[in-house]
N, C-alpha and C. Protein backbone atom coordinates (compact mmCIF):
# COMPACT_ATOMS: atom_id res chain seq x y z
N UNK A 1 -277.15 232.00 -172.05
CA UNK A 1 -278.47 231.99 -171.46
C UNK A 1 -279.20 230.72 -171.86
N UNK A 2 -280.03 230.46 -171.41
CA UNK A 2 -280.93 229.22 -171.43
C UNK A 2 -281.95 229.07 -172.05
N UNK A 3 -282.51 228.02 -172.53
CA UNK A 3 -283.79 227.62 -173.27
C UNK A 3 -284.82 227.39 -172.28
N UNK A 4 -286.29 227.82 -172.76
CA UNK A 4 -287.14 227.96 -171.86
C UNK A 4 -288.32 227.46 -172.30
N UNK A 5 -289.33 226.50 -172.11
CA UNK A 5 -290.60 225.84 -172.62
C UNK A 5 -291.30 226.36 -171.81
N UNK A 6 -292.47 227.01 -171.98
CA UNK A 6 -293.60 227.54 -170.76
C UNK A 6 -294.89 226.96 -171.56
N UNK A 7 -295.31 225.78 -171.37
CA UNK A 7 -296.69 225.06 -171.80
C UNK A 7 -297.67 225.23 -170.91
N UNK A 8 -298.54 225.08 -171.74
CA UNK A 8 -300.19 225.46 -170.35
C UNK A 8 -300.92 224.97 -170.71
N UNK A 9 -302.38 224.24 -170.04
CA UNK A 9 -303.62 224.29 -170.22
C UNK A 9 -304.46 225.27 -170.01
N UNK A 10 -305.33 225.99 -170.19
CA UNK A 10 -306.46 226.54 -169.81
C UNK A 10 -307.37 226.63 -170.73
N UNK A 11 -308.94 227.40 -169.35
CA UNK A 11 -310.05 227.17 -170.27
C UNK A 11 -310.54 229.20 -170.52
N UNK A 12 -310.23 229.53 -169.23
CA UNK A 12 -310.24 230.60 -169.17
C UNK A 12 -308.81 231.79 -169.17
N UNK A 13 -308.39 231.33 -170.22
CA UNK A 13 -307.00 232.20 -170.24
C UNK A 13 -306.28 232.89 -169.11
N UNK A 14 -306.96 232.26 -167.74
CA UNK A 14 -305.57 232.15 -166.18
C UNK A 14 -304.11 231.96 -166.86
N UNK A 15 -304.26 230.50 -167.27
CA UNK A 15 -302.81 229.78 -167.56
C UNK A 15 -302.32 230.50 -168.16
N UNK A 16 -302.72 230.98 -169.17
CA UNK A 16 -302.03 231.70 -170.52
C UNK A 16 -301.69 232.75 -169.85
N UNK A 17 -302.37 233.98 -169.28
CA UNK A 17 -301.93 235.07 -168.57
C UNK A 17 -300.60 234.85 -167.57
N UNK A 18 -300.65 233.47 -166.66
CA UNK A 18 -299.33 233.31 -165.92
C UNK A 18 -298.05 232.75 -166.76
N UNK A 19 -298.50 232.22 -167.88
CA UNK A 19 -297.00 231.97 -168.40
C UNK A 19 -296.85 233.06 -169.49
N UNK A 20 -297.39 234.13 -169.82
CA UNK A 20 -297.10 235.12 -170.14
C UNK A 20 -296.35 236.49 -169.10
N UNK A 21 -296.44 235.94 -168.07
CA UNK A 21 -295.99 236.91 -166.86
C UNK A 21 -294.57 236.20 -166.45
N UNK A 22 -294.39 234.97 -166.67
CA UNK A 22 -293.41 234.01 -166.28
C UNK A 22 -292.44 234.57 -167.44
N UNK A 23 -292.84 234.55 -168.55
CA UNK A 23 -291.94 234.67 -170.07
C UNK A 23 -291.45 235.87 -169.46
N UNK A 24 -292.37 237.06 -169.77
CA UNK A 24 -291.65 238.03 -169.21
C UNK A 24 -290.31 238.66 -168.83
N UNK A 25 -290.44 237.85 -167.51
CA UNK A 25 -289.20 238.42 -166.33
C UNK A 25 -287.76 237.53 -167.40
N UNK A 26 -288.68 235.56 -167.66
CA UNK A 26 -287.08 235.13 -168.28
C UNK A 26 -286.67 235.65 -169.34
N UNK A 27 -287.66 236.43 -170.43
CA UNK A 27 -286.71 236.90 -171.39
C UNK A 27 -286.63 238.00 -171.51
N UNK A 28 -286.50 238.80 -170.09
CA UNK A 28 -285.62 240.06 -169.67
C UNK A 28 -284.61 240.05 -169.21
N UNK A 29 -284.12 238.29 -168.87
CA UNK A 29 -282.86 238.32 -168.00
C UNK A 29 -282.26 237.75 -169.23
N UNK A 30 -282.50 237.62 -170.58
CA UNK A 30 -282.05 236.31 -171.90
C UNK A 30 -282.12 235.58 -172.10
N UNK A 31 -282.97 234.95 -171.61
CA UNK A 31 -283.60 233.51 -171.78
C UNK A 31 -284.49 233.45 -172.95
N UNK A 32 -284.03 232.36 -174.09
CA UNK A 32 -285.10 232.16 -174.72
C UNK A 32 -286.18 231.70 -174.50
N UNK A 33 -286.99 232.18 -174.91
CA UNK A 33 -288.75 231.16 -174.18
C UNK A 33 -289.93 231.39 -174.75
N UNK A 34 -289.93 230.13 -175.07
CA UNK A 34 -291.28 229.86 -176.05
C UNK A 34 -292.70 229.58 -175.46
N UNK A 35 -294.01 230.01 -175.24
CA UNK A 35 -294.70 229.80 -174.74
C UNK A 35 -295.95 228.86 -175.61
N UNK A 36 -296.55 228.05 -175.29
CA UNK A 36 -297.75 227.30 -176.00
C UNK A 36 -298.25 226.15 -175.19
N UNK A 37 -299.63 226.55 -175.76
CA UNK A 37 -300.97 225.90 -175.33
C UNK A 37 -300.64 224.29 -175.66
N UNK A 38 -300.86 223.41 -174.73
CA UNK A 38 -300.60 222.02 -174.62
C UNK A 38 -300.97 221.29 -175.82
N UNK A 39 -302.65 221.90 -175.70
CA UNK A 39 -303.20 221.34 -177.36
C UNK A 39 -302.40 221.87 -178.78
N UNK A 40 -301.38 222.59 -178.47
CA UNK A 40 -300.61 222.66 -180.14
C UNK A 40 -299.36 221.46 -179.73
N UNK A 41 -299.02 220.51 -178.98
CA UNK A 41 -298.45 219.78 -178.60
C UNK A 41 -296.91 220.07 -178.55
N UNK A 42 -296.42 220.98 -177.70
CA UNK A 42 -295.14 221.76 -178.22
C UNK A 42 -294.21 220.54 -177.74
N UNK A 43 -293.39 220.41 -178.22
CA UNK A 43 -292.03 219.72 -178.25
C UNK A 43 -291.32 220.31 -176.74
N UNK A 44 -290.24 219.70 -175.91
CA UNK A 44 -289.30 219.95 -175.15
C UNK A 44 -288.32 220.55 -175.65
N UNK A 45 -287.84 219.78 -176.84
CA UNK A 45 -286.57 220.05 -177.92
C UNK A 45 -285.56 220.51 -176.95
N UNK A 46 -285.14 219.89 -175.92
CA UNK A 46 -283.96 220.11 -175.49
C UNK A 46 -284.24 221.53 -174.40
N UNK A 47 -285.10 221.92 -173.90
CA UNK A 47 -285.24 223.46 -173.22
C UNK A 47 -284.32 222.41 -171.81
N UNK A 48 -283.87 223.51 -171.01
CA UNK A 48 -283.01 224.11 -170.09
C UNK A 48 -283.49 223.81 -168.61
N UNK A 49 -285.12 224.42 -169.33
CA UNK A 49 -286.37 224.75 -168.17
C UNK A 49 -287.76 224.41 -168.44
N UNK A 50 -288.50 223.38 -168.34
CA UNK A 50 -289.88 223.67 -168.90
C UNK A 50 -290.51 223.82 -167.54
N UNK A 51 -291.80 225.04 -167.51
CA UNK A 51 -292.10 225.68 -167.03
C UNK A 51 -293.99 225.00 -167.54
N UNK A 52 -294.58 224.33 -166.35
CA UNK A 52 -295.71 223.93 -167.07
C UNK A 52 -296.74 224.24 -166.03
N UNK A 53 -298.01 224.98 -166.99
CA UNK A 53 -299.18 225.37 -165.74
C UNK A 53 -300.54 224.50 -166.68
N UNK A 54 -301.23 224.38 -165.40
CA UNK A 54 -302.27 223.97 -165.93
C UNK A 54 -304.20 224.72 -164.70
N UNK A 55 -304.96 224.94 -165.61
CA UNK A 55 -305.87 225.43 -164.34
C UNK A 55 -306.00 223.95 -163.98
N UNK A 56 -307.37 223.99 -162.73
CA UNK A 56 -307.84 223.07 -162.02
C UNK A 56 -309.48 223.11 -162.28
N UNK A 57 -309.96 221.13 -162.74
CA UNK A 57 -311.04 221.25 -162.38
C UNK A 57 -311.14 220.07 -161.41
N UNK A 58 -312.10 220.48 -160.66
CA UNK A 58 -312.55 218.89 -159.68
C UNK A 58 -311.09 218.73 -158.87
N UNK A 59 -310.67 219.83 -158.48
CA UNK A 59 -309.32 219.39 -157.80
C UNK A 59 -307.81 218.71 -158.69
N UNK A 60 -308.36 218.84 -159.96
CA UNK A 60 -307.78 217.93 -161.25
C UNK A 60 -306.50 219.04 -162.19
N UNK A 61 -305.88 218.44 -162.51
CA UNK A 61 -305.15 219.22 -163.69
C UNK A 61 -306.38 218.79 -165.06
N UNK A 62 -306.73 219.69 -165.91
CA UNK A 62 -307.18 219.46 -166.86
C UNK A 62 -306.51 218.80 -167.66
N UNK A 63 -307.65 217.54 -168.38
CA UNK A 63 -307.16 215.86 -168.96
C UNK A 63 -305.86 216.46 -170.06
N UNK A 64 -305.96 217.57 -170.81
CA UNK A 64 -305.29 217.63 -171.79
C UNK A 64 -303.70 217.80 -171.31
N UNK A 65 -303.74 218.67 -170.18
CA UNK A 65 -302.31 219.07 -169.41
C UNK A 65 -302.14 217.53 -168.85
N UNK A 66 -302.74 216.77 -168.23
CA UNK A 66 -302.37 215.20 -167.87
C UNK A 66 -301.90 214.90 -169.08
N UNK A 67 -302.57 214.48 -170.11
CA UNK A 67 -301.89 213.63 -171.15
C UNK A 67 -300.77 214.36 -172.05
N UNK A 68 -300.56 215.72 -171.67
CA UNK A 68 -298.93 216.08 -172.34
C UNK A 68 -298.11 215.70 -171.62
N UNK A 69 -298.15 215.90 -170.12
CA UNK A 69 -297.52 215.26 -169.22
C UNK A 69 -297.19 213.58 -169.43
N UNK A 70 -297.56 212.83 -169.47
CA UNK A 70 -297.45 211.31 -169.75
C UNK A 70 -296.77 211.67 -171.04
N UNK A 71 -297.47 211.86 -172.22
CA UNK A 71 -296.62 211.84 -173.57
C UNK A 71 -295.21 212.23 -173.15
N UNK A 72 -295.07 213.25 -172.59
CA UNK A 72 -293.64 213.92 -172.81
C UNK A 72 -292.26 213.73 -171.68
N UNK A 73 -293.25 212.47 -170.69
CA UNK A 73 -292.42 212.00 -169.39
C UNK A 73 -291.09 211.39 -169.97
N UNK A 74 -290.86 210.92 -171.00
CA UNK A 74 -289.55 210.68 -171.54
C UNK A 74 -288.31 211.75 -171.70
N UNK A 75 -289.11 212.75 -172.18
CA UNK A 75 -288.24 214.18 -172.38
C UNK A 75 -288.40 215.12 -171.53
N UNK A 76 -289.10 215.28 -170.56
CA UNK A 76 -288.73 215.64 -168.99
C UNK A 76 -288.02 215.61 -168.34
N UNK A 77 -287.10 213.97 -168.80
CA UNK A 77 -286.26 213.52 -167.42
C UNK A 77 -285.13 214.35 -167.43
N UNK A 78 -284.99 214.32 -168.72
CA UNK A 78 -283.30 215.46 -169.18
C UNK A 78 -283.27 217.13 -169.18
N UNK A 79 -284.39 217.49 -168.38
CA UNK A 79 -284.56 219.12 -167.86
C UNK A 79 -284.97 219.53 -166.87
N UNK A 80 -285.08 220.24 -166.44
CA UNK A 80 -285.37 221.02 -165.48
C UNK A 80 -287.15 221.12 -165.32
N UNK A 81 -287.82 220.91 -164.66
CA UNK A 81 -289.04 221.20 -164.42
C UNK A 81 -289.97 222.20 -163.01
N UNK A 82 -290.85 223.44 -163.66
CA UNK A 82 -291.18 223.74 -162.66
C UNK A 82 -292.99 223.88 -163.27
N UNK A 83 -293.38 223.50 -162.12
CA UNK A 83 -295.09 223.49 -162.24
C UNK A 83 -296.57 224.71 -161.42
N UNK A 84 -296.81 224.97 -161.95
CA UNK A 84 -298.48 225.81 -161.32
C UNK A 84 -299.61 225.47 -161.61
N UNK A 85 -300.56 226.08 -160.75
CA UNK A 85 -301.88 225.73 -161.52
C UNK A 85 -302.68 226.84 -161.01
N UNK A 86 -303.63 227.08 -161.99
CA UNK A 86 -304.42 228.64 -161.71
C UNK A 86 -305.68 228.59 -161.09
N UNK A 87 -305.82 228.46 -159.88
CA UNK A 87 -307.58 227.68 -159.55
C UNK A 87 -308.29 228.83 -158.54
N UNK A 88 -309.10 228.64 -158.72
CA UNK A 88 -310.06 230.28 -157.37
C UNK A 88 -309.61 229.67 -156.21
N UNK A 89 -308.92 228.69 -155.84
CA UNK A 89 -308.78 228.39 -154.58
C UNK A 89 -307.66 229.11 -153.65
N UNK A 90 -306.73 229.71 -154.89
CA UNK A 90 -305.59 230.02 -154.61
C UNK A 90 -305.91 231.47 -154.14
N UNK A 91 -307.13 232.01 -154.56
CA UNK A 91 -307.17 233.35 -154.53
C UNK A 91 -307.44 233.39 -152.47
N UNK A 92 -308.21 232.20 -151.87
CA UNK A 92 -307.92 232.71 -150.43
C UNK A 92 -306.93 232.18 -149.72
N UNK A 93 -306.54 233.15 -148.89
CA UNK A 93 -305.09 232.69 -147.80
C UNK A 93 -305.25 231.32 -147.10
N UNK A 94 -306.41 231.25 -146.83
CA UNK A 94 -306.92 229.96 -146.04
C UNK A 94 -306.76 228.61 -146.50
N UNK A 95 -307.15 228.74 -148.28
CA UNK A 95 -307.05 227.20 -148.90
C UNK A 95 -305.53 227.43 -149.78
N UNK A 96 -304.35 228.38 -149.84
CA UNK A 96 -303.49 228.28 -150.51
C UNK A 96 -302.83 227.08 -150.29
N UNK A 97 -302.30 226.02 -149.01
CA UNK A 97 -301.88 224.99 -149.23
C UNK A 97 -302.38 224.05 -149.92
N UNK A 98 -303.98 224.17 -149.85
CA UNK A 98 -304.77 223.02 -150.92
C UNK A 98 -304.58 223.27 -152.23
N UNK A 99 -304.48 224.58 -152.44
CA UNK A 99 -304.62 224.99 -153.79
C UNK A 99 -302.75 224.55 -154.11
N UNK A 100 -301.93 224.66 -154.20
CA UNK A 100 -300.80 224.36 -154.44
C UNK A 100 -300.58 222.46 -154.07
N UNK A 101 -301.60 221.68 -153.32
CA UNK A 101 -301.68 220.84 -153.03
C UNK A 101 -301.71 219.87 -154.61
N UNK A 102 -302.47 220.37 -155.04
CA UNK A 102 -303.00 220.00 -156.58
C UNK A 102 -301.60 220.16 -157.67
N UNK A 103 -300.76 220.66 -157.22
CA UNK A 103 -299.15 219.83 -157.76
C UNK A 103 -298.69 218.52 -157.49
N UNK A 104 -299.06 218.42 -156.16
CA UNK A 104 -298.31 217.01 -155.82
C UNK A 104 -297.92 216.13 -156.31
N UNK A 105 -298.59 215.45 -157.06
CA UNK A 105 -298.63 214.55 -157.91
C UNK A 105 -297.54 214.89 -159.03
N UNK A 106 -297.62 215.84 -159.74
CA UNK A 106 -296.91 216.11 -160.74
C UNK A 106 -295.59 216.15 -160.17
N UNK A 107 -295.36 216.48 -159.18
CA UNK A 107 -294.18 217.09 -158.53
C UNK A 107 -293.63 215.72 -158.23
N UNK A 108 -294.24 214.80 -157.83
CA UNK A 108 -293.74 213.68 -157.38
C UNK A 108 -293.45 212.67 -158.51
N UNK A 109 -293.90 212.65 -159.23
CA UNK A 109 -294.17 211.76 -160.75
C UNK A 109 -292.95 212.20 -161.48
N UNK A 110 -293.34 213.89 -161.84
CA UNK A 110 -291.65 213.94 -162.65
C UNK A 110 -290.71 215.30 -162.27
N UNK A 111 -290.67 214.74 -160.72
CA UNK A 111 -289.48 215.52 -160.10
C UNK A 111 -289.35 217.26 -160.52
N UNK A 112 -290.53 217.54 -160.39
CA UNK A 112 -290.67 219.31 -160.23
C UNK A 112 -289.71 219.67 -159.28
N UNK A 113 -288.71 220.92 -159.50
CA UNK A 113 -287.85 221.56 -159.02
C UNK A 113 -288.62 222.96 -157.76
N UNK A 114 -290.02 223.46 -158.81
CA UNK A 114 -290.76 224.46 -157.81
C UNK A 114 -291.82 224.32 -158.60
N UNK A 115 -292.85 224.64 -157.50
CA UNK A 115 -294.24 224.66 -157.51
C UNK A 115 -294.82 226.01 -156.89
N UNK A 116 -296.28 226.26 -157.49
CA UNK A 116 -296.58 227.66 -157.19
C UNK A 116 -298.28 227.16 -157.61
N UNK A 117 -299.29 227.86 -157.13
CA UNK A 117 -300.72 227.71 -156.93
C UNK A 117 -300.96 229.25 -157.09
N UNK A 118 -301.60 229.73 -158.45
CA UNK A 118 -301.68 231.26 -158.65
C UNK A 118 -303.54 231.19 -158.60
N UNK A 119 -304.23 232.41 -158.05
CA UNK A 119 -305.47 232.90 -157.85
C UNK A 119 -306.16 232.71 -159.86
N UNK A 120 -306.87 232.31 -159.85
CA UNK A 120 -307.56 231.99 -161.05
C UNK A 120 -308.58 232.65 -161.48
N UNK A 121 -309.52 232.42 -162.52
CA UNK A 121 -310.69 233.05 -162.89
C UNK A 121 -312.06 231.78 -162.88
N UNK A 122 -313.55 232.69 -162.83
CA UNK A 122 -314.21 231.44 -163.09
C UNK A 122 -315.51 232.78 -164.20
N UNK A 123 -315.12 231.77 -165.36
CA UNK A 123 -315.54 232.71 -166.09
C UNK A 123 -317.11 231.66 -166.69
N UNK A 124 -317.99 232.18 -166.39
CA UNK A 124 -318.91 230.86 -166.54
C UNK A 124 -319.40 230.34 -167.99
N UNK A 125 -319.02 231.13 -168.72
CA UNK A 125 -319.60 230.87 -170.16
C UNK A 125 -318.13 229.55 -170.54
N UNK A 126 -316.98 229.79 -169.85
CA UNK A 126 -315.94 228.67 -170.33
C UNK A 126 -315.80 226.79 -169.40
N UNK A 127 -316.98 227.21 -168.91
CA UNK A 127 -317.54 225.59 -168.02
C UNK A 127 -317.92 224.66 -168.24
N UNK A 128 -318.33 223.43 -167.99
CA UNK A 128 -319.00 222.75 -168.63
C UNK A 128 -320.27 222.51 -167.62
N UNK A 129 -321.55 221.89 -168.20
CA UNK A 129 -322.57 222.06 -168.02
C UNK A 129 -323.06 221.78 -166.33
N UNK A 130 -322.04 220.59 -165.81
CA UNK A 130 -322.77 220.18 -164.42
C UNK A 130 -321.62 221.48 -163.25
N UNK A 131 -320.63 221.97 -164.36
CA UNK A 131 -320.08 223.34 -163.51
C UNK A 131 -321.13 224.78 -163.16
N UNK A 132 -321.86 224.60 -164.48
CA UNK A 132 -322.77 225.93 -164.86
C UNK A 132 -324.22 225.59 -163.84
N UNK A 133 -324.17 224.06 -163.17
CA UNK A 133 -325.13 223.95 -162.92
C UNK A 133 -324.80 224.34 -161.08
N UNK A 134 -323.50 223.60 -160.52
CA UNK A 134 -323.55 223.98 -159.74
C UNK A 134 -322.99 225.33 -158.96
N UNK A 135 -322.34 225.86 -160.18
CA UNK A 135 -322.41 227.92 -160.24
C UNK A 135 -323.76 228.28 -159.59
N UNK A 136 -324.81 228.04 -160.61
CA UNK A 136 -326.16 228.53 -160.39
C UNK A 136 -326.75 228.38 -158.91
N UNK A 137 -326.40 227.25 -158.41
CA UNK A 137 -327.12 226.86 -157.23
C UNK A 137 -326.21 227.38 -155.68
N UNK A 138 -324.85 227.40 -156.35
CA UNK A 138 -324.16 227.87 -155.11
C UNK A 138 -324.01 229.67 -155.88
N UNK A 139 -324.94 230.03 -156.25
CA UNK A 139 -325.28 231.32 -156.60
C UNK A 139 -323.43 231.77 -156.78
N UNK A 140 -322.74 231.56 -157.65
CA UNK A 140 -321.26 232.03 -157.96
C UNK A 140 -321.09 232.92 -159.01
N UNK A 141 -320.87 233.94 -159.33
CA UNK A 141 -320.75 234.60 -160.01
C UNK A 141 -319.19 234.52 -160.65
N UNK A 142 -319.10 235.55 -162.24
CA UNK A 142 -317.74 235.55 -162.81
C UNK A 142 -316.70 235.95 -161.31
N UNK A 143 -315.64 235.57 -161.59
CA UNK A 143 -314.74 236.29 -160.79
C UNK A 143 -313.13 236.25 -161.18
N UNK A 144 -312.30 237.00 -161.54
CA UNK A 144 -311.25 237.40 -161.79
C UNK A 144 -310.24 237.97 -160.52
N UNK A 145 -309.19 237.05 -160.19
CA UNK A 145 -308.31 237.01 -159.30
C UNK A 145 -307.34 237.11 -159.30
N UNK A 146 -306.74 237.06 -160.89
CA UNK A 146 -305.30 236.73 -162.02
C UNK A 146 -304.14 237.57 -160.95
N UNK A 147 -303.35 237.20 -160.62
CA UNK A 147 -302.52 238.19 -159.86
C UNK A 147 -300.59 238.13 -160.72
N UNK A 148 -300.97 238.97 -162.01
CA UNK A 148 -299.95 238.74 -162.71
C UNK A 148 -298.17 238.87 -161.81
N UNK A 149 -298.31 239.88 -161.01
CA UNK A 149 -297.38 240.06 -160.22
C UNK A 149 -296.63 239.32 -159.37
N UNK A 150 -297.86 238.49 -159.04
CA UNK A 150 -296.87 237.16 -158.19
C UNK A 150 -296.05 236.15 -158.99
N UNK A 151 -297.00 235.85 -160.54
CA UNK A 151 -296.34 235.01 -161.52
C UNK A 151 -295.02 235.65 -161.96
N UNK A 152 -294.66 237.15 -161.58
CA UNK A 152 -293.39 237.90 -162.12
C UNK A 152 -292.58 237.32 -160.60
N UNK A 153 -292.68 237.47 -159.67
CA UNK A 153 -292.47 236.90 -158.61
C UNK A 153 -292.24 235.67 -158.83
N UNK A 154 -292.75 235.13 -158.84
CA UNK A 154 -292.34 233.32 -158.58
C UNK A 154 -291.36 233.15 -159.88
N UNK A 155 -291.23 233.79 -161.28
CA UNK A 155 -290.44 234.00 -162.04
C UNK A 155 -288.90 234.18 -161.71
N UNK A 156 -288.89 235.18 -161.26
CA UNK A 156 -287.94 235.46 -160.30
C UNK A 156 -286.98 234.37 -159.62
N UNK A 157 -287.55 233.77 -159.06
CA UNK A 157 -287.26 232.54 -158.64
C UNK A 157 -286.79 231.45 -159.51
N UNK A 158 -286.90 231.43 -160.09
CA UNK A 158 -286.91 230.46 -161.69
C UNK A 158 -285.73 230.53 -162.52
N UNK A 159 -285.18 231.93 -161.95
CA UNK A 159 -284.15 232.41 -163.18
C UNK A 159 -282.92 231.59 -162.90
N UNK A 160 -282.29 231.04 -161.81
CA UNK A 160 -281.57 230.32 -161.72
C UNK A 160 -281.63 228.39 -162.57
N UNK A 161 -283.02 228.19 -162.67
CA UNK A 161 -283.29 226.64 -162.70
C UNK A 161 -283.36 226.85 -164.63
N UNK A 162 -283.05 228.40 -165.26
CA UNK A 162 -283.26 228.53 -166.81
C UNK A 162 -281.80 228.24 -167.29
N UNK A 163 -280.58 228.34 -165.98
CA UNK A 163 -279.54 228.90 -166.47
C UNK A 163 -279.12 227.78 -166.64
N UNK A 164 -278.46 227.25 -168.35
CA UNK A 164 -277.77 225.95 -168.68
C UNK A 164 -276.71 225.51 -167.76
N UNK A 165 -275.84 226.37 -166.77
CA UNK A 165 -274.46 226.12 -166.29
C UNK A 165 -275.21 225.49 -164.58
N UNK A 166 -276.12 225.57 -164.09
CA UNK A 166 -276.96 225.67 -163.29
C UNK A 166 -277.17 223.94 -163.26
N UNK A 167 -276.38 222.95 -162.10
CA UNK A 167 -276.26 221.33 -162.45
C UNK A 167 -277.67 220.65 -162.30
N UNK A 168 -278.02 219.74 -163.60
CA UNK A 168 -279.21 219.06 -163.70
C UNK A 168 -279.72 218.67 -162.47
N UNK A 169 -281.17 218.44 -162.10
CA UNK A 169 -281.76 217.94 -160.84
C UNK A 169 -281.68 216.53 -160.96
N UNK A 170 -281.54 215.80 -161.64
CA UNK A 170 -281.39 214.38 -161.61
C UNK A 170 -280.13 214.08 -161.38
């Protein structure tokens, strides 16, 4: 079975909830898999599969998920990569291509294998100030969208890109 990295950003524990739903399914099929927050700066160390989410602000991967990304573009090249991001955009049918749009980049930069755009939270006390400001004015309230089930789903999908015998994408 295979080695598994599932790193994340978040502000409102979205990310963390989807790569906890991702771990899941892989280490029910035997996959080892380690999950951690970008800011503890986890190592690749050789995984199989890294599995990386980050929420969205401003249409953006949050700066900290960018700069693990750059740091760790060296030790990327020799695995497998699949990417998400957790944003309220994802939560309607209408903007899901935009909302999964906000991979692109990553996907193109360091050759993501699959991409996925999961329904997010907007929890307002975890914002920053010109967010809280324009919450207030576009009258937005908390909202919780987390749809752990699809992240077991798109998991699913994944279990092949964990398996070591499974030939490198490069």
């Amino acid at each position: 079975m295979g080695t598994v990295l599932i790193a994340y950003a978040t502000r409102t524990s979205a990310a963390a909830d989807i790569a906890d739903a991702v771990a899941e399914v892989l280490r029910s099929a035997g996959h080892e898999v380690r999950v951690a927050d970008v800011r503890t700066d986890p190592g690749v160390d050789g995984a199989d599969l890294v599995v990386f989410g980050s929420g969205i602000n401003a249409s953006a991967y949050y700066p900290e998920a960018t700069a693990w990304l750059k740091a760790k573009a060296a030790d990327l090249v020799s695995t497998r990569l699949a990417v998400y991001n957790t944003c309220l955009n994802a939560a309607d049918p209408a903007k899901q291509d935009l909302a999964l749009s906000y991979n692109d980049a990553v996907v193109a930069r360091h050759g993501a294998l699959s991409s996925a755009a999961f329904a997010g939270r907007y929890v307002p006390a975890e914002v920053g100030w010109a967010s809280k400001l324009l919450a207030r004015v576009t009258r937005r309230r908390a909202q919780d969208h987390l749809d752990a089930d699809a992240a077991r789903a798109w998991a699913e999908a994944l279990l092949p890109l964990a398996d070591p015998e499974t030939p490198p994408h490069r």
